[in-house]
N, C-alpha and C. Protein backbone atom coordinates (compact mmCIF):
# COMPACT_ATOMS: atom_id res chain seq x y z
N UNK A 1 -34.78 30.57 -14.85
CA UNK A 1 -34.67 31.74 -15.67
C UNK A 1 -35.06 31.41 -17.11
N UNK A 2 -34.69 30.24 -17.68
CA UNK A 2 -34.56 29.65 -19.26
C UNK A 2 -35.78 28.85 -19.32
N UNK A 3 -35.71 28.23 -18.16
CA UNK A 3 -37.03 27.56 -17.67
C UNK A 3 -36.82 26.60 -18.86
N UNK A 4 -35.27 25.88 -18.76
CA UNK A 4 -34.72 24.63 -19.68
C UNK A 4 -34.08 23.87 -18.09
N UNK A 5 -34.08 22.63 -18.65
CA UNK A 5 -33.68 22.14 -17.60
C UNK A 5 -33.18 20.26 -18.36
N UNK A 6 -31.72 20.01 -18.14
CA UNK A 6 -31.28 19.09 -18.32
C UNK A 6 -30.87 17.91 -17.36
N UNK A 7 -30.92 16.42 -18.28
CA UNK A 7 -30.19 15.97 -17.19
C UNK A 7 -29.09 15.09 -17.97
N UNK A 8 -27.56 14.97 -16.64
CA UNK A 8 -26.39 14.82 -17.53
C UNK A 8 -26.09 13.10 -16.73
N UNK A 9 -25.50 12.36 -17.67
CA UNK A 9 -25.17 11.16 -17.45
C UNK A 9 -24.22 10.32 -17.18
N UNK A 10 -22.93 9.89 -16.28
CA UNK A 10 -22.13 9.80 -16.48
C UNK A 10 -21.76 7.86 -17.73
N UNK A 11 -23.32 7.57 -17.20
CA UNK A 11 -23.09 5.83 -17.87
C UNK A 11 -24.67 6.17 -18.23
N UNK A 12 -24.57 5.89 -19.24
CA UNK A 12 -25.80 5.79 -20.66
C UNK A 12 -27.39 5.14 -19.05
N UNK A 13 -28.18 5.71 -19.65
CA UNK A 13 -29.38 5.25 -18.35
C UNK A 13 -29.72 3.63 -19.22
N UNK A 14 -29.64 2.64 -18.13
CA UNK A 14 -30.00 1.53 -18.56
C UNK A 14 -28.74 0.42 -18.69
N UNK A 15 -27.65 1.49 -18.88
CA UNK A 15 -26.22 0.62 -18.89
C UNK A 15 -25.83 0.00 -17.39
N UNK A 16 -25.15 -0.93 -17.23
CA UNK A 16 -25.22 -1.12 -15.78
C UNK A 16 -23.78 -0.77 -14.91
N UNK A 17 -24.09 -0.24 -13.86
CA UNK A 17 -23.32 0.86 -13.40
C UNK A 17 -22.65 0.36 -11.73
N UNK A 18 -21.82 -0.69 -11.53
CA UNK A 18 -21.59 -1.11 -10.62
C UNK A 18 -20.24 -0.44 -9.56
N UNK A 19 -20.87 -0.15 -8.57
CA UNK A 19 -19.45 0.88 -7.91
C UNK A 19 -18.44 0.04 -7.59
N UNK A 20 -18.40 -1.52 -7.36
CA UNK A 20 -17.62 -1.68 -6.90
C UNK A 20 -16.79 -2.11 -8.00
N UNK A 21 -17.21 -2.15 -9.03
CA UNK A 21 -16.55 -2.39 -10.28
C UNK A 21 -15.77 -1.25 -10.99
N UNK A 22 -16.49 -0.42 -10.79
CA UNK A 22 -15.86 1.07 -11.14
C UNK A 22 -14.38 1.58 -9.81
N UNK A 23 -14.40 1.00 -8.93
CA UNK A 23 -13.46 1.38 -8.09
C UNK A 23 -12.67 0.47 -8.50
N UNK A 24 -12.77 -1.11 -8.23
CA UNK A 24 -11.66 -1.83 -8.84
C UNK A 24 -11.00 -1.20 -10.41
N UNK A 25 -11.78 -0.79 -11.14
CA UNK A 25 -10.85 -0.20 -12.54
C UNK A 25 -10.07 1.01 -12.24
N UNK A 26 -10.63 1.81 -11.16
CA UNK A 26 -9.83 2.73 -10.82
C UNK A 26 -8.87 2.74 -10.43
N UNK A 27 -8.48 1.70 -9.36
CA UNK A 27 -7.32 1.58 -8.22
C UNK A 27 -6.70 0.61 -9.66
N UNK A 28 -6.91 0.19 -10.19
CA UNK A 28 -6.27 -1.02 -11.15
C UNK A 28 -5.45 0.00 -12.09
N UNK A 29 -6.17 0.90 -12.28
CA UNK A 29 -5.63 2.12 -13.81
C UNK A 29 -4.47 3.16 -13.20
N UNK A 30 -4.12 3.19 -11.68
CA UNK A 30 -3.42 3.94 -11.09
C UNK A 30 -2.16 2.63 -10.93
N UNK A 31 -2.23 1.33 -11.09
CA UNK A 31 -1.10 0.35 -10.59
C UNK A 31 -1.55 0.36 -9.19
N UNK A 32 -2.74 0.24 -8.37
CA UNK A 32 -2.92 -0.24 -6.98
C UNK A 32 -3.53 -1.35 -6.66
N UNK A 33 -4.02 -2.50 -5.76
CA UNK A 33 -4.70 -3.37 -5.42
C UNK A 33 -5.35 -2.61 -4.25
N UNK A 34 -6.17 -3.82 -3.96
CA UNK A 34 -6.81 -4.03 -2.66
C UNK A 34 -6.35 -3.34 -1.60
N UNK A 35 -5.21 -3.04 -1.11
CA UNK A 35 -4.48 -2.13 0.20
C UNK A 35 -4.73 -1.02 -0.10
N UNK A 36 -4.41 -0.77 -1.61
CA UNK A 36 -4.50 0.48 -1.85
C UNK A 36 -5.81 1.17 -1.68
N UNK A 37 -7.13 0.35 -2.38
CA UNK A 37 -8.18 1.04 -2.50
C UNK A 37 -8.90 0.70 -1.14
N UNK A 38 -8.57 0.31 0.18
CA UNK A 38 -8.86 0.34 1.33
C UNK A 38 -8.49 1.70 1.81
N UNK A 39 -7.34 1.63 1.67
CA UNK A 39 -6.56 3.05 2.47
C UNK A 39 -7.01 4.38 1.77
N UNK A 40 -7.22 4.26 0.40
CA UNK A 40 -8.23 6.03 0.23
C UNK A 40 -9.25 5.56 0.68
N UNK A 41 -10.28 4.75 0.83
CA UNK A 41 -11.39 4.61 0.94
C UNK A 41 -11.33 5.12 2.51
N UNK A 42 -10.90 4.56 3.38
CA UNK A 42 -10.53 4.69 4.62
C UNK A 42 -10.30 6.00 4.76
N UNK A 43 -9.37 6.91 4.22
CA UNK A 43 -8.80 8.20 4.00
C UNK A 43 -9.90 9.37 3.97
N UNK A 44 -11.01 8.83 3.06
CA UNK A 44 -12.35 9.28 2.74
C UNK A 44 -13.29 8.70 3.77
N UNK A 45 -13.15 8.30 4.71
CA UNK A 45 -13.92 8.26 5.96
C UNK A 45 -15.54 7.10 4.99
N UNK A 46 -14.97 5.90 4.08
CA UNK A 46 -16.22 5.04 3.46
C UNK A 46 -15.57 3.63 3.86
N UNK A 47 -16.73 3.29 3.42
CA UNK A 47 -16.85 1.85 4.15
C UNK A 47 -16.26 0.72 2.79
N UNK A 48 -15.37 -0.05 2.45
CA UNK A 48 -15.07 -0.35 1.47
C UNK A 48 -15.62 -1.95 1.12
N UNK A 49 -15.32 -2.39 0.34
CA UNK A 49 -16.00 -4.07 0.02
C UNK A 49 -14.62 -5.02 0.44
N UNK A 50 -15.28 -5.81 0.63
CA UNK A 50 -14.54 -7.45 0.90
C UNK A 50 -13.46 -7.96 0.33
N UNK A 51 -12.87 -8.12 0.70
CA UNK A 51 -11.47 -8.81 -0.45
C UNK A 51 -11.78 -9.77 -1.08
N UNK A 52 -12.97 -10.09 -0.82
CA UNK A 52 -13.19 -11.65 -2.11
C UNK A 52 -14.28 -11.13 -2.65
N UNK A 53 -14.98 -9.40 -2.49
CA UNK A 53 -15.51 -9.11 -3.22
C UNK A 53 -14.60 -8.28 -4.44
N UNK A 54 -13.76 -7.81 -3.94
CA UNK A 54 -12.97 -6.84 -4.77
C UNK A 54 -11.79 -8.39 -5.56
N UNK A 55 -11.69 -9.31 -5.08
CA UNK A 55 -11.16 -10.36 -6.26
C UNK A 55 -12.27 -10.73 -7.18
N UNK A 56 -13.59 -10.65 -7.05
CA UNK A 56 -14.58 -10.78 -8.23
C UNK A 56 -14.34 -10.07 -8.88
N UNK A 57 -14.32 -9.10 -8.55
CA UNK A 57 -14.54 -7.88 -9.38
C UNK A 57 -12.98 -7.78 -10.24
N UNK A 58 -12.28 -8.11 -9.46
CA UNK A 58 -10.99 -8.14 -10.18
C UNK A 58 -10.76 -8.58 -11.32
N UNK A 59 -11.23 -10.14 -10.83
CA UNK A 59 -11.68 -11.37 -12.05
C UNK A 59 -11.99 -10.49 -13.31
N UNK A 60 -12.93 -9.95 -13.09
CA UNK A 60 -14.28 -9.56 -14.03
C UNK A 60 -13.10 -8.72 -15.24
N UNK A 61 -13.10 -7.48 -14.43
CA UNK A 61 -12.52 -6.51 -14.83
C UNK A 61 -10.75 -7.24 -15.58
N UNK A 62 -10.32 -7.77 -15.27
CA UNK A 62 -9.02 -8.44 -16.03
C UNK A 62 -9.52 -9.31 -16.94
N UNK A 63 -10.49 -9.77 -17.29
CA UNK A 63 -11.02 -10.94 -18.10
C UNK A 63 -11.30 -10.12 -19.40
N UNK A 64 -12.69 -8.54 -18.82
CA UNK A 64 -12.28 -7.32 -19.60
C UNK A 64 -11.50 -7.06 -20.53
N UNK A 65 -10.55 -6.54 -19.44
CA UNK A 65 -9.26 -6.22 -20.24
C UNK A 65 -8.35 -6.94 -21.13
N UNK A 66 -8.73 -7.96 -21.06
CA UNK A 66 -7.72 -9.30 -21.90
C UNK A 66 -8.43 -9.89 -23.22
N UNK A 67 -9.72 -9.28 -23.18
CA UNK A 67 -10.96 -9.03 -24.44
C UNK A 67 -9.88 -8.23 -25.40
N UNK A 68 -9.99 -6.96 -24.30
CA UNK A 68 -9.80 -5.84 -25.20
C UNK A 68 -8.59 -5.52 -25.83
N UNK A 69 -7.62 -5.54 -24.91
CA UNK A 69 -6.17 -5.84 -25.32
C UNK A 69 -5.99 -6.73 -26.45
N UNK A 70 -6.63 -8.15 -26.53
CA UNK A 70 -6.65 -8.99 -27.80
C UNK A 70 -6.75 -8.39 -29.06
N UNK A 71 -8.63 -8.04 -28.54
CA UNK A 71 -8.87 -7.14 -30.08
C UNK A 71 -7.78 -6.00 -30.60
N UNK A 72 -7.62 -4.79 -29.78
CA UNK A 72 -6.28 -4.29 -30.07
C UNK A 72 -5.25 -4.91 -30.73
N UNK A 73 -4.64 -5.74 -30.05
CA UNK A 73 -3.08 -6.47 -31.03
C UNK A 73 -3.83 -6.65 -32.31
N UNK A 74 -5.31 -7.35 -32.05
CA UNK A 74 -5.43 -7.83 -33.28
C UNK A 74 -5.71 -6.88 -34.47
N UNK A 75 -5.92 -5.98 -34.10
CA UNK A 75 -6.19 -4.64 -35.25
C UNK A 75 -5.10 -4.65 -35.34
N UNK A 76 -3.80 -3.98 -34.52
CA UNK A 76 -2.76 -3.16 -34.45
C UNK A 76 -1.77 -4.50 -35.43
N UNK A 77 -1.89 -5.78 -35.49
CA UNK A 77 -1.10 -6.85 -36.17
C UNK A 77 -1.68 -6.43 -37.89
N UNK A 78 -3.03 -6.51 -37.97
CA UNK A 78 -3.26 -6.24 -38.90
C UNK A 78 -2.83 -5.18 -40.08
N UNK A 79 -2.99 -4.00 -39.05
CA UNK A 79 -2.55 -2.53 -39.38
C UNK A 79 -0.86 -2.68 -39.82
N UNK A 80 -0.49 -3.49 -39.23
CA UNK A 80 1.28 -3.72 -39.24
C UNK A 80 1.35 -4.23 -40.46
N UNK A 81 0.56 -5.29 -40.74
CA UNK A 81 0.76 -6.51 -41.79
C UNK A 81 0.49 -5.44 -43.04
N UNK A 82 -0.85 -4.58 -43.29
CA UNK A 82 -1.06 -3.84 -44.72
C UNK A 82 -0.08 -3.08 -44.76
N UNK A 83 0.80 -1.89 -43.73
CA UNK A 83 1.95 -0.85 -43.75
C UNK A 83 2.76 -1.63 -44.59
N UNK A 84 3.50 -2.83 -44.06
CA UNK A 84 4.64 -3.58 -44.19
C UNK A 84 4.63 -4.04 -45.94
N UNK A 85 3.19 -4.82 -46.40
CA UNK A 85 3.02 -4.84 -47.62
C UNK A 85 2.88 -3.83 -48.14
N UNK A 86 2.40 -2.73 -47.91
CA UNK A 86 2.42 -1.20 -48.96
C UNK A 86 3.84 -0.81 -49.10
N UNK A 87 4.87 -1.02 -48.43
CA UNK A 87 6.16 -0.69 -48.09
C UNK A 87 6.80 -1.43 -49.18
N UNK A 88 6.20 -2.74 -49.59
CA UNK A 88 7.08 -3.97 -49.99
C UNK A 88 8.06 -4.62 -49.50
N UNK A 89 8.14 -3.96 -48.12
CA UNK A 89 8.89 -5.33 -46.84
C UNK A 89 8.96 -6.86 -47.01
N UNK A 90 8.73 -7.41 -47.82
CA UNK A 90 7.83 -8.95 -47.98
C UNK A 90 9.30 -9.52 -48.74
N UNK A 91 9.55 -10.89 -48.44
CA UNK A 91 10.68 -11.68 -49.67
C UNK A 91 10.24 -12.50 -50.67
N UNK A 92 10.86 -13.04 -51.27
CA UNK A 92 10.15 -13.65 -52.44
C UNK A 92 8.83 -14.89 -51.70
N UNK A 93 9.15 -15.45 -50.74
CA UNK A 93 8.29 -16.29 -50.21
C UNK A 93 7.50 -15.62 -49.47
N UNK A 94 7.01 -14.40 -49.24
CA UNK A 94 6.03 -14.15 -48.67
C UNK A 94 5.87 -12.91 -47.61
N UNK A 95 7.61 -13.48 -46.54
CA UNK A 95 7.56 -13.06 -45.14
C UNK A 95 7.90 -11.73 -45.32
N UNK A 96 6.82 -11.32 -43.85
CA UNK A 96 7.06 -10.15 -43.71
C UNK A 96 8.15 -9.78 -42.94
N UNK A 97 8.57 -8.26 -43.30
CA UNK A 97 9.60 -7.77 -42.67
C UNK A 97 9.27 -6.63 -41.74
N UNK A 98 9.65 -6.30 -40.41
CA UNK A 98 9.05 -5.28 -39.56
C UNK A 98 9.80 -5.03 -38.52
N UNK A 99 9.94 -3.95 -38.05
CA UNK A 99 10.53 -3.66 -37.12
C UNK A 99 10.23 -3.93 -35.60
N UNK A 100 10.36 -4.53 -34.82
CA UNK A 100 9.25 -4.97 -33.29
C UNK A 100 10.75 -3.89 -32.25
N UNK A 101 9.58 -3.11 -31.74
CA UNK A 101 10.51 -2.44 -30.34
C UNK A 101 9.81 -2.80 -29.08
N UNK A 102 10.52 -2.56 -28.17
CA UNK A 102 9.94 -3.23 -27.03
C UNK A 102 10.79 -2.42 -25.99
N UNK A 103 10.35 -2.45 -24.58
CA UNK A 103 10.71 -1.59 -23.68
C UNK A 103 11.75 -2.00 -22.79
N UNK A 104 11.64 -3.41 -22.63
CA UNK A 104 12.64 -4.52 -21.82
C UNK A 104 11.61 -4.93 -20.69
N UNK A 105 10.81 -4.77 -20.31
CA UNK A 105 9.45 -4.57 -19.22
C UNK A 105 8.94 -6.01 -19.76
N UNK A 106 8.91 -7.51 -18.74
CA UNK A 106 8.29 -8.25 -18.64
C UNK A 106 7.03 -7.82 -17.97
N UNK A 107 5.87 -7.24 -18.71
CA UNK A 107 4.77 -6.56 -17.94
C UNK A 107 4.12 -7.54 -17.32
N UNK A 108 3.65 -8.36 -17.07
CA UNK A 108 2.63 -9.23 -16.53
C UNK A 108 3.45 -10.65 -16.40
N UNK A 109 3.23 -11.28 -14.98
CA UNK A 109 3.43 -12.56 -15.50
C UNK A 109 3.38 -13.39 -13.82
N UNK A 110 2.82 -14.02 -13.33
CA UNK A 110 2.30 -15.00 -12.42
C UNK A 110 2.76 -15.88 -11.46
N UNK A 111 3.21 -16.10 -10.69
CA UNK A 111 3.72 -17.28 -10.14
C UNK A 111 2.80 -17.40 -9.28
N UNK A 112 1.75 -17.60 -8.89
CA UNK A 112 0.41 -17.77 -8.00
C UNK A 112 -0.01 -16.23 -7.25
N UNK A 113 0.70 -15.44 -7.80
CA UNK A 113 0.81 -13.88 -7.44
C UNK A 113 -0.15 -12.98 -8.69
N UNK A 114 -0.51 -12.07 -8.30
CA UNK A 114 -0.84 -10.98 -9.73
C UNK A 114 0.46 -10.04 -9.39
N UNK A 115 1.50 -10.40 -10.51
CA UNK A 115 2.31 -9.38 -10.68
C UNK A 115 2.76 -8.29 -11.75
N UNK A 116 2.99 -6.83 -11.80
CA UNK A 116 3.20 -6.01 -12.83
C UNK A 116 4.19 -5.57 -12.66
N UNK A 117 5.03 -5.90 -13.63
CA UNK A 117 6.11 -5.08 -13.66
C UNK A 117 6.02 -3.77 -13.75
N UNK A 118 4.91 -2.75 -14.35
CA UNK A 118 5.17 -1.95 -15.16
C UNK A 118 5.24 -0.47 -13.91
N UNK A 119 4.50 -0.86 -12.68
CA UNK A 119 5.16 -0.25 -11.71
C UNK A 119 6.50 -0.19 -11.05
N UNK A 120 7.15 -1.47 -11.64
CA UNK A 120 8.70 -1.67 -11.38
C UNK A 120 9.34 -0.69 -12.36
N UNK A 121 9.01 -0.69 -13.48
CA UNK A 121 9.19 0.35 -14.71
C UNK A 121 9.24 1.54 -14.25
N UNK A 122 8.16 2.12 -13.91
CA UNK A 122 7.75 3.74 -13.81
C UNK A 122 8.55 4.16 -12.50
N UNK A 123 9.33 2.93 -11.58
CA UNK A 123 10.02 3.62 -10.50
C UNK A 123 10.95 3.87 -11.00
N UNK A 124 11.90 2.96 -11.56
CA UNK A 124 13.20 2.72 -12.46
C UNK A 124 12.97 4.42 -13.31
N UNK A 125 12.40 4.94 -13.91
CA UNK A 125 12.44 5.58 -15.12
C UNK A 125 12.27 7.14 -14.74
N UNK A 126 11.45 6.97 -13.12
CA UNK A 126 11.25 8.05 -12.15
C UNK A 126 12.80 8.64 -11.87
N UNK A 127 13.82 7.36 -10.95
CA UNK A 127 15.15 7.19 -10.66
C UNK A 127 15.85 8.02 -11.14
N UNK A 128 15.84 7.05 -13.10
CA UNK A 128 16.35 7.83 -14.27
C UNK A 128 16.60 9.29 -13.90
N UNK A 129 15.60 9.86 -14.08
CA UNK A 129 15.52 11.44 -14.00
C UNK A 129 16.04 12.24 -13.05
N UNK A 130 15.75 11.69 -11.52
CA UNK A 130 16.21 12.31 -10.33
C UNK A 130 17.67 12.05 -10.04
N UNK A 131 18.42 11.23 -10.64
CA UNK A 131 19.53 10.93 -10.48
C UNK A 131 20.53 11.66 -11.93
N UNK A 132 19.66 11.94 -12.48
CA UNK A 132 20.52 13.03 -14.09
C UNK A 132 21.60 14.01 -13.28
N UNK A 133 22.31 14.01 -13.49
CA UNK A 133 23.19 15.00 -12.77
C UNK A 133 22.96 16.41 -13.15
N UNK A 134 22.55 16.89 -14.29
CA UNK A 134 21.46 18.09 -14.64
C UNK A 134 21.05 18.58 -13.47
N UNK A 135 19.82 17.55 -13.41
CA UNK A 135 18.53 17.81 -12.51
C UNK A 135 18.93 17.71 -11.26
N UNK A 136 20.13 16.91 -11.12
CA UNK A 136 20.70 17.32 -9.44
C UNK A 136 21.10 18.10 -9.00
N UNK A 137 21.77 19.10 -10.09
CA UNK A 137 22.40 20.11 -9.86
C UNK A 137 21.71 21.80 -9.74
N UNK A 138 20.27 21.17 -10.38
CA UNK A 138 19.40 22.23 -10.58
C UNK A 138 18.26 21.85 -9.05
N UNK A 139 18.18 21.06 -8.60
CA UNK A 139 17.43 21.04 -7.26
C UNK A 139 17.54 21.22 -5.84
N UNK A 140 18.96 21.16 -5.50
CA UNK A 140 19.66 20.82 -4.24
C UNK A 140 20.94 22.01 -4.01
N UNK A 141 21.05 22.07 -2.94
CA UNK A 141 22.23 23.22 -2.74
C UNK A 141 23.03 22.38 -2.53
N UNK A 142 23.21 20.99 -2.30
CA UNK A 142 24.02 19.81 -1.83
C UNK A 142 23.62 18.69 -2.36
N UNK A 143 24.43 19.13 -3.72
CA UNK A 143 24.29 17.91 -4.97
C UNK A 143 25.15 17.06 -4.15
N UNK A 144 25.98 16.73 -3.24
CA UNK A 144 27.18 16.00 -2.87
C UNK A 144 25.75 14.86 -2.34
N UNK A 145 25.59 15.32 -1.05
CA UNK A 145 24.72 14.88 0.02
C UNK A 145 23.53 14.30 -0.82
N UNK A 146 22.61 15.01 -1.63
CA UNK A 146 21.81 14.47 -2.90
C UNK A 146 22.04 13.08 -3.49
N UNK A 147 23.17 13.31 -3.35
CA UNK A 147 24.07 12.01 -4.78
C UNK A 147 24.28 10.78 -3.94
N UNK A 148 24.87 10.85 -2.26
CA UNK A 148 24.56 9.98 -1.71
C UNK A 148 23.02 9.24 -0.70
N UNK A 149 22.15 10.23 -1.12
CA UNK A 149 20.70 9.75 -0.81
C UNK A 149 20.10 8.99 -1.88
N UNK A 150 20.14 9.66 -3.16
CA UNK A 150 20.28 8.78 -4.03
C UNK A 150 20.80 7.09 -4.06
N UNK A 151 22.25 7.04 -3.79
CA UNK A 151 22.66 6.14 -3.90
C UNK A 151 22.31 5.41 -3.16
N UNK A 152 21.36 5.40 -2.26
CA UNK A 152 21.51 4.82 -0.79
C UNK A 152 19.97 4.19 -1.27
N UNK A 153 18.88 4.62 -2.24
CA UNK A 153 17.70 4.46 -2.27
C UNK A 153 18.11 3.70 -3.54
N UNK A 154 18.94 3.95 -4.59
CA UNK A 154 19.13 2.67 -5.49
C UNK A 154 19.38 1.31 -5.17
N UNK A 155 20.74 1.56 -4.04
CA UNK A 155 20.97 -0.14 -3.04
C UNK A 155 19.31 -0.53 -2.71
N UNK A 156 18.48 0.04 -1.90
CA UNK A 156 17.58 -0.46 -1.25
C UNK A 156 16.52 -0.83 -2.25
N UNK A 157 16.15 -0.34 -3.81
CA UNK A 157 15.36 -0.78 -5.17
C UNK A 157 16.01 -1.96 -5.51
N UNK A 158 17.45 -1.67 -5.59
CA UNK A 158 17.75 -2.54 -6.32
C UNK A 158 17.90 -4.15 -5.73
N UNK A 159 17.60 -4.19 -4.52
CA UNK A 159 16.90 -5.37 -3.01
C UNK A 159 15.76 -5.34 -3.23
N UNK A 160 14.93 -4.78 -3.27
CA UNK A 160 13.30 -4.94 -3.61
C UNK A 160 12.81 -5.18 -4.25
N UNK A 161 13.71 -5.04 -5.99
CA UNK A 161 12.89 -4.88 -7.26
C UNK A 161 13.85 -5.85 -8.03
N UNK A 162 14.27 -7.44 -7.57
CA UNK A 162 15.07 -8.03 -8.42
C UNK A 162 14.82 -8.07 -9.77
N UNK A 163 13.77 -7.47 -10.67
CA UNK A 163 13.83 -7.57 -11.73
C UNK A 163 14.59 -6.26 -12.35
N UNK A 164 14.68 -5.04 -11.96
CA UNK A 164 15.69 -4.30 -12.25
C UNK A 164 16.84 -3.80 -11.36
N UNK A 165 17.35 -5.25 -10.67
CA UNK A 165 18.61 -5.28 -10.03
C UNK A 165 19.58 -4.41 -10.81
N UNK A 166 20.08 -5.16 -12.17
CA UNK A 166 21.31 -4.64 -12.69
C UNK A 166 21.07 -2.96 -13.30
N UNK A 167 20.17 -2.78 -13.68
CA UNK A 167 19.53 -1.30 -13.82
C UNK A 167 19.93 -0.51 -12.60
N UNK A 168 19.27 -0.87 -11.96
CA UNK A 168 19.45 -0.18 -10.43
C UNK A 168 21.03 0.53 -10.10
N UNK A 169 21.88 -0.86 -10.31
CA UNK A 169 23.41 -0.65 -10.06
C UNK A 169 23.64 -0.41 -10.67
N UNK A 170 23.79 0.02 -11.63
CA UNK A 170 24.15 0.94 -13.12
C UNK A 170 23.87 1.96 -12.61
N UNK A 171 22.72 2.50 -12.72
CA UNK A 171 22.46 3.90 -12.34
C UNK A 171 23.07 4.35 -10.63
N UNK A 172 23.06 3.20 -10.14
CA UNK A 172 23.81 3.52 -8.96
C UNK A 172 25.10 3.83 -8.71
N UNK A 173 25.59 3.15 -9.75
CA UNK A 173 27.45 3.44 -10.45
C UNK A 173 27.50 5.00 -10.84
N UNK A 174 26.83 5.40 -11.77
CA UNK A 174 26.54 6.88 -12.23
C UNK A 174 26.35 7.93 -11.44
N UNK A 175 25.72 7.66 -10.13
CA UNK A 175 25.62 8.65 -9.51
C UNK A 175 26.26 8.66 -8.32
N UNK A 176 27.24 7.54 -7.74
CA UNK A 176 28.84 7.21 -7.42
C UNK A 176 29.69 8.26 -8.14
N UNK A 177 29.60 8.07 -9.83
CA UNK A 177 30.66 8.59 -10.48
C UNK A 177 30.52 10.20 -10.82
N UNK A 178 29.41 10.79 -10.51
CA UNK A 178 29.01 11.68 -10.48
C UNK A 178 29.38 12.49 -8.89
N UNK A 179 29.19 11.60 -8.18
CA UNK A 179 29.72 12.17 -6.75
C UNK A 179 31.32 12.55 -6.89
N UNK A 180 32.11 11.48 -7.63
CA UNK A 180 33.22 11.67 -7.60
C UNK A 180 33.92 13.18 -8.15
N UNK A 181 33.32 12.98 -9.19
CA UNK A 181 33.36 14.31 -10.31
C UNK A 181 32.91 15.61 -9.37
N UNK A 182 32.10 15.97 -8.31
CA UNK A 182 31.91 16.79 -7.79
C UNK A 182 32.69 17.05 -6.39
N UNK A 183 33.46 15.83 -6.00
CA UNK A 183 34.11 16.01 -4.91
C UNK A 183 36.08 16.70 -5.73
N UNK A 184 36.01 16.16 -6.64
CA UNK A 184 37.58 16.37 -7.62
C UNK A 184 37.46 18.02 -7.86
């Protein structure tokens, strides 16, 4: 009709555009491995790559990321360091003063494994919410029965996920004590 005609790009023409690299960042950016990106792939009726192709690629792509993450802190340290002196945070010798928060999340860390906590996190914090006695009370016609399904799936996290064992039973105490309060 316009007798215009475009064409659209998703990676710059000339940039190099590797699928199996692009799937490993994908399944990686969701918290999945290798099982994972078999089973959609599979799901989607495709043929997927090798497990010692998808650990190259892994390689690659974490080596990536550990570029980039660097540069980051290293801006974001910087950025900290000028705030802190504009503030006059500093003591007579120099040091700076700053506030560091942190989540409690040992995110990353190895024992001949690739392990992330931060999916241990996002279950824990999921928990949080579904176990609010609020939100229990607003979902279920049988907050009672609720409160002990709950409890029954904290015992079994809190066996699976020894890094937020005592979390687990905490919140598992709460929604014990919450049962109680609804049976009184």
């Amino acid at each position: 009709m316009c007798n215009l005609m475009k064409t659209v790009w998703t990676v710059p023409p000339g940039a190099e555009n590797n699928i199996n690299t692009e799937a490993v960042i994908a399944i990686m950016s969701i918290g999945g491995g290798y099982s994972n990106l078999r089973e959609m792939f599979s799901a989607m009726d495709l043929s997927t790559m090798s497990r010692s192709t998808y650990s190259n690629e892994h390689a690659k792509v974490c080596a990536a990321w550990k570029i980039s993450a660097l540069k980051s802190m290293e801006e974001a340290a910087a950025e900290e360091k000028r705030l802190t002196i504009e503030r006059g945070d500093v003591d007579i010798e120099g040091v700076l003063y700053f506030a560091v928060v942190a989540d409690g999340s040992w995110a990353k860390r190895s024992y001949k494994t690739n392990y992330s906590s931060l999916s241990g996190m996002i279950r824990l914090n999921a928990y949080k919410a579904v176990a609010n006695p609020t939100y229990t009370c607003q979902v279920t016609d049988d907050p009672i029965l609720y409160c002990f399904e709950i409890d029954r799936e904290m015992e079994t996290c809190s066996d699976m996920d020894k890094e937020f064992k005592v979390e687990y039973e905490q919140l598992g105490t709460e929604v014990r004590d919450f049962t109680v309060v609804l049976l009184s």
